[in-house]
C-alpha atoms as a PDB file:
ATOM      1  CA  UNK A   1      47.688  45.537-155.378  1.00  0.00           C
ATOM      2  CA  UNK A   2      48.289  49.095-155.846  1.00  0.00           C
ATOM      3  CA  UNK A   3      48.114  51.639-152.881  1.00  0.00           C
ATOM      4  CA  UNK A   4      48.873  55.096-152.033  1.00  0.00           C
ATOM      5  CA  UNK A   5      51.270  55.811-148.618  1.00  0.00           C
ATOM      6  CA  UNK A   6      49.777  57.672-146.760  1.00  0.00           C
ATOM      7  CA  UNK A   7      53.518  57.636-144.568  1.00  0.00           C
ATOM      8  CA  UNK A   8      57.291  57.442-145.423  1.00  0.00           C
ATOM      9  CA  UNK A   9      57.939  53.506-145.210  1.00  0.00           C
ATOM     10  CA  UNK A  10      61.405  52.689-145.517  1.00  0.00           C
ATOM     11  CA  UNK A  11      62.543  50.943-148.427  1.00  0.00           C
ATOM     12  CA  UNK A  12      59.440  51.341-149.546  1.00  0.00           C
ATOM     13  CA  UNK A  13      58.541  55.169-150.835  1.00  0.00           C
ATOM     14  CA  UNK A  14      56.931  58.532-149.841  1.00  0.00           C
ATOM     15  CA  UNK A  15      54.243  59.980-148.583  1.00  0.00           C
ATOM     16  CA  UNK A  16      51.882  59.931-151.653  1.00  0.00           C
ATOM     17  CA  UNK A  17      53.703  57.295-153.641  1.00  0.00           C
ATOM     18  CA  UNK A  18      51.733  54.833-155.482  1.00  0.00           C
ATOM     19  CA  UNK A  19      52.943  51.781-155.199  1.00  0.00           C
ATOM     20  CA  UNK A  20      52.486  48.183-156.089  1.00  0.00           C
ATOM     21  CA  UNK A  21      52.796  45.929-152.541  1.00  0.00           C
ATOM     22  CA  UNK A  22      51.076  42.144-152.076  1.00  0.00           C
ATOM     23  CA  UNK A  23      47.613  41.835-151.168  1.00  0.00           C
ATOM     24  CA  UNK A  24      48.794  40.597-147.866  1.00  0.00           C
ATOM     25  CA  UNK A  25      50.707  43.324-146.874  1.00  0.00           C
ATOM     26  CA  UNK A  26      48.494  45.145-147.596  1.00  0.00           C
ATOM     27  CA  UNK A  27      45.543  44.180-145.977  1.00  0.00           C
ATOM     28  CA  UNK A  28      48.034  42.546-142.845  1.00  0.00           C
ATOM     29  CA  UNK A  29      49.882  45.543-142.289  1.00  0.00           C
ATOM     30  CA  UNK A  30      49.752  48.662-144.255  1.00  0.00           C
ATOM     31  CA  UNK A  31      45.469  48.931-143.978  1.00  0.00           C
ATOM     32  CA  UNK A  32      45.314  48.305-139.979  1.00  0.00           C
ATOM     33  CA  UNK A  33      48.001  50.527-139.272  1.00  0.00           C
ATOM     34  CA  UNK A  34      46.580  53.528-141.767  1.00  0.00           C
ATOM     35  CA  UNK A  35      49.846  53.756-143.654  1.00  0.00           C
ATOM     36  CA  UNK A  36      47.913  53.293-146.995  1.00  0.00           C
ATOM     37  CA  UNK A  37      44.979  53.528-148.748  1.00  0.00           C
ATOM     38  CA  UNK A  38      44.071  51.245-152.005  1.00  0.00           C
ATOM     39  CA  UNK A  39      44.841  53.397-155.115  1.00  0.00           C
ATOM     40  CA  UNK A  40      40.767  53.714-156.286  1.00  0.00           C
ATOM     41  CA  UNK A  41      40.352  56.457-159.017  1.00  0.00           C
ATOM     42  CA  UNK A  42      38.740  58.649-156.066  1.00  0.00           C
ATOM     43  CA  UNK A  43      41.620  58.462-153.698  1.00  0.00           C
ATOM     44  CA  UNK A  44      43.846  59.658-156.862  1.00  0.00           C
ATOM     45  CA  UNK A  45      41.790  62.393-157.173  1.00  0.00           C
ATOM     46  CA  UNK A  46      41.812  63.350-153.587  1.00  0.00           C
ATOM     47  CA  UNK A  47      45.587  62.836-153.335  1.00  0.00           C
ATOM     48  CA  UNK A  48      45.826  64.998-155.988  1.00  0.00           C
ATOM     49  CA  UNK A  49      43.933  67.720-155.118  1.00  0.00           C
ATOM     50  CA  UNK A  50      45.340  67.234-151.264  1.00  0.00           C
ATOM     51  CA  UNK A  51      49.003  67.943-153.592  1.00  0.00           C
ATOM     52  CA  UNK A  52      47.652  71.599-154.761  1.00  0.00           C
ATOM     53  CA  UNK A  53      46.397  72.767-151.595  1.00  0.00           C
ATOM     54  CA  UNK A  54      49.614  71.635-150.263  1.00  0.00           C
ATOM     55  CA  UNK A  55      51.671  73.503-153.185  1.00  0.00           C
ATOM     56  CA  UNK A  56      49.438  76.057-152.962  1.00  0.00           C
ATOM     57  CA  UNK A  57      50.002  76.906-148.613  1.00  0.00           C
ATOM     58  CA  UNK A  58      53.725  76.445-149.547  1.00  0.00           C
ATOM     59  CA  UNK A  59      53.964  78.959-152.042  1.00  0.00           C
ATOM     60  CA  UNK A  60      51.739  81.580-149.600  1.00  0.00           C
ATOM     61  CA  UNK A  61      54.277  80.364-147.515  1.00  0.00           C
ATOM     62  CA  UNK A  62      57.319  81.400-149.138  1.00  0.00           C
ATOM     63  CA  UNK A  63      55.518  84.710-149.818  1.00  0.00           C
ATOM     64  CA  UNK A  64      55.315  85.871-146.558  1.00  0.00           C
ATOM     65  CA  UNK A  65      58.673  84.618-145.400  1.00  0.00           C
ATOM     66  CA  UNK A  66      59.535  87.068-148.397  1.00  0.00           C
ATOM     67  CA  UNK A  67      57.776  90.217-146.913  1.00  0.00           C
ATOM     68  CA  UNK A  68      59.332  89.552-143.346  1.00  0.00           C
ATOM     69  CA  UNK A  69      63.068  88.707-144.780  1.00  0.00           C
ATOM     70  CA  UNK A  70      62.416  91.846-146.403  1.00  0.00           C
ATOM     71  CA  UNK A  71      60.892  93.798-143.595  1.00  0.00           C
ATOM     72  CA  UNK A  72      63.744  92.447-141.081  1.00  0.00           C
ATOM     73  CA  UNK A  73      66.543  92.972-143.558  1.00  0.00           C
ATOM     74  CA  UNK A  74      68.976  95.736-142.294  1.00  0.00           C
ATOM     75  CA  UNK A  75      66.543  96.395-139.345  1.00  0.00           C
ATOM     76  CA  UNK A  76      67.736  97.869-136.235  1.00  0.00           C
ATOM     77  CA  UNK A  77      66.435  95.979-132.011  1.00  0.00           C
ATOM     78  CA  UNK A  78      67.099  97.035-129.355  1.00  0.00           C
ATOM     79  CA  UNK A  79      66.664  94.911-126.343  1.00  0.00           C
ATOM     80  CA  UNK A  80      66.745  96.138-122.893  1.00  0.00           C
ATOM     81  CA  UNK A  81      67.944  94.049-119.976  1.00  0.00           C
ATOM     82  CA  UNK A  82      69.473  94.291-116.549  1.00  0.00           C
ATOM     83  CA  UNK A  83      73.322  94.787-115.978  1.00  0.00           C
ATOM     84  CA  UNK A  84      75.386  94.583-113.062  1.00  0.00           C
ATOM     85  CA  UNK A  85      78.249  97.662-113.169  1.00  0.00           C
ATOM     86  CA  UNK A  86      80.624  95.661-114.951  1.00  0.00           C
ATOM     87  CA  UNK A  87      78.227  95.831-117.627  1.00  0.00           C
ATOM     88  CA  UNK A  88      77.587  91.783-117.679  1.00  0.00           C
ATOM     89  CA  UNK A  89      73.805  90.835-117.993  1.00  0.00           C
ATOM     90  CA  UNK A  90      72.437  88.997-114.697  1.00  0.00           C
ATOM     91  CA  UNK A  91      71.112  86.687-117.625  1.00  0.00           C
ATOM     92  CA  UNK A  92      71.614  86.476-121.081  1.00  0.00           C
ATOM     93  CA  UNK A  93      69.576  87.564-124.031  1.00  0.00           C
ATOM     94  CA  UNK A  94      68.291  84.414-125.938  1.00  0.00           C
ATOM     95  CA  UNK A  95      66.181  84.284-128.890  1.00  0.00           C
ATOM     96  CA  UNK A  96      62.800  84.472-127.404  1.00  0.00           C
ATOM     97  CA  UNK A  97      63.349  88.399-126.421  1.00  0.00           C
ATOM     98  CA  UNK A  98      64.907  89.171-130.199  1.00  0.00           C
ATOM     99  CA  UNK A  99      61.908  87.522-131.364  1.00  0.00           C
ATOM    100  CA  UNK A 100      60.066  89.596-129.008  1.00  0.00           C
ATOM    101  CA  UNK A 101      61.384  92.564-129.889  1.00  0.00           C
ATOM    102  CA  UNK A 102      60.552  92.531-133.744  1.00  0.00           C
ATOM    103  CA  UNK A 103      57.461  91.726-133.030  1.00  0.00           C
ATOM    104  CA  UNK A 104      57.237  94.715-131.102  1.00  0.00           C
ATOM    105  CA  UNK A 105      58.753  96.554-134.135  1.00  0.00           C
ATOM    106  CA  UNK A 106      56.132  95.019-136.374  1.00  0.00           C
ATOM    107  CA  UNK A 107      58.180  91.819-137.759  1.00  0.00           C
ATOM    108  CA  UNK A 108      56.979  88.438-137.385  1.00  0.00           C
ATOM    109  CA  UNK A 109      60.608  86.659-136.172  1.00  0.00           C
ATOM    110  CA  UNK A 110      60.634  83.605-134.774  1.00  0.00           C
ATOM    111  CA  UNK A 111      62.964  82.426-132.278  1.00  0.00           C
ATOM    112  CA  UNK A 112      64.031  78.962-134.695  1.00  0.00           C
ATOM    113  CA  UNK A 113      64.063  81.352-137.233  1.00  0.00           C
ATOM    114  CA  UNK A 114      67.347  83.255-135.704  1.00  0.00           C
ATOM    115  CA  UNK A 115      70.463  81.536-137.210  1.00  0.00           C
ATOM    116  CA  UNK A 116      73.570  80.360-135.051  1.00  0.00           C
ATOM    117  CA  UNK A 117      72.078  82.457-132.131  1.00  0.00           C
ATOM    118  CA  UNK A 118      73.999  82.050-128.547  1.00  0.00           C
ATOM    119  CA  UNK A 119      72.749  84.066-126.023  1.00  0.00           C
ATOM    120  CA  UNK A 120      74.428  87.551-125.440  1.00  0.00           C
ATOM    121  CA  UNK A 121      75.806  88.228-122.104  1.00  0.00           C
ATOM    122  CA  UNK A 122      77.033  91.654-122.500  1.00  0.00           C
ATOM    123  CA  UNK A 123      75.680  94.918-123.879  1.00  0.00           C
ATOM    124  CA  UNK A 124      76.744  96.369-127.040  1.00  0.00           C
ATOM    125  CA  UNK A 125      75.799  95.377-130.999  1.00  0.00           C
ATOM    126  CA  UNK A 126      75.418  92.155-132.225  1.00  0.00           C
ATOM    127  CA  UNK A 127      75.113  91.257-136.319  1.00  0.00           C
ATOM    128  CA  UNK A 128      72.530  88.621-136.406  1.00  0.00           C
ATOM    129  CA  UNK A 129      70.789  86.683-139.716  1.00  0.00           C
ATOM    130  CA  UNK A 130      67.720  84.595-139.705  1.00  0.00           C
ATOM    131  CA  UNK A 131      66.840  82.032-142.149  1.00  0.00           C
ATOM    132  CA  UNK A 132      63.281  81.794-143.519  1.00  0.00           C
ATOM    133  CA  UNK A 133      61.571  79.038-145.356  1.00  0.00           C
ATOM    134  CA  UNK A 134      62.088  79.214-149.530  1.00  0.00           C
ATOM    135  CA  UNK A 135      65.673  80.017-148.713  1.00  0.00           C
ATOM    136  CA  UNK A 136      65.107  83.358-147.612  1.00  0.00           C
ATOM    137  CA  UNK A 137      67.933  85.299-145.250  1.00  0.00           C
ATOM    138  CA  UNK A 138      68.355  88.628-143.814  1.00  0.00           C
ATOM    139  CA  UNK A 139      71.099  90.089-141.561  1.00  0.00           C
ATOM    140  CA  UNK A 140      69.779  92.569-138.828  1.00  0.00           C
ATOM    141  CA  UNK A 141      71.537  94.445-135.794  1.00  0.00           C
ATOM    142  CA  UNK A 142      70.303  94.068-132.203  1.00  0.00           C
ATOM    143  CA  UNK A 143      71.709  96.376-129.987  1.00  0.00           C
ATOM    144  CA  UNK A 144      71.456  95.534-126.079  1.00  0.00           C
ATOM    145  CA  UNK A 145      70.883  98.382-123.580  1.00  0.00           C
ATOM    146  CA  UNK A 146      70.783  98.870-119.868  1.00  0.00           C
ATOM    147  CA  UNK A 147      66.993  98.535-118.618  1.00  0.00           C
ATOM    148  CA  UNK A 148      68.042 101.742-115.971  1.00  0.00           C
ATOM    149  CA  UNK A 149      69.260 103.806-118.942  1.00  0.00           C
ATOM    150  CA  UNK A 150      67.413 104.872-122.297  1.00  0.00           C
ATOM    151  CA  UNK A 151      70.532 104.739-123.995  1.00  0.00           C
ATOM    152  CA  UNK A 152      73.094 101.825-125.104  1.00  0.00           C
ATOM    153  CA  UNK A 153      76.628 101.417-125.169  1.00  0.00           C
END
């Protein structure tokens, strides 16, 4: 019997593989358990057209991951936080506050997005690159200032 997985099964194929399995393991385990369908000419065709709206979100997908890479390439943050007079942070500044602040300069970051990130502890400038999906990259600066004082060290 042929089917279409509707899951990876190992040793078995892909998601959207047609395959040829038994009618009994089929109908035992691959039916109850909604990891296939039977491969009718009208599941094909839905498959298939399930396959271009797929290709078709990944490809707007990789556009705007373009226009951001592009926006956040060579951009400037600054991120404000608290500092004791040594000039040590009382915390550290972690990828949800970068994020934050490109969004506040108009650039959808993500924290995940922010590549080998550890938290900063002190002020100063930091290099920083992000990754974004279609292989995308772009290096940016953030620079971390006092939250007492409008300017940075």
């Amino acid at each position: 019997m042929k089917v279409i997985l509707m899951e990876n099964i190992k040793g078995k194929g892909f998601c959207g593989d047609v395959i040829e399995v038994s009618d009994g393991y089929a109908r035992n385990f691959l039916f109850p358990q909604t990891l296939a369908v039977e491969a009718t000419p009208d599941a094909l065709n839905r498959i298939a057209a399930q396959d271009q709206k797929a290709k078709k979100e990944a490809k707007r997908s990789h556009k705007a991951a373009r226009v951001v890479a592009d926006a956040l390439e060579g951009a400037e943050l600054t991120v404000t936080a608290k500092v004791n007079e040594d000039g040590v942070l009382y915390g550290a500044v972690s990828s949800k506050e970068i994020s934050a602040a490109a969004r506040a300069a108009g650039i959808a970051l993500k924290p995940t997005q922010i590549k080998d990130h550890e938290p900063i502890k002190e002020l100063g400038e930091y290099n920083l690159e992000a990754e974004f999906p279609g292989g995308y990259e772009a290096s940016f600066r953030v620079m971390v200032a006092d939250s007492d004082s409008s300017e940075s060290i």
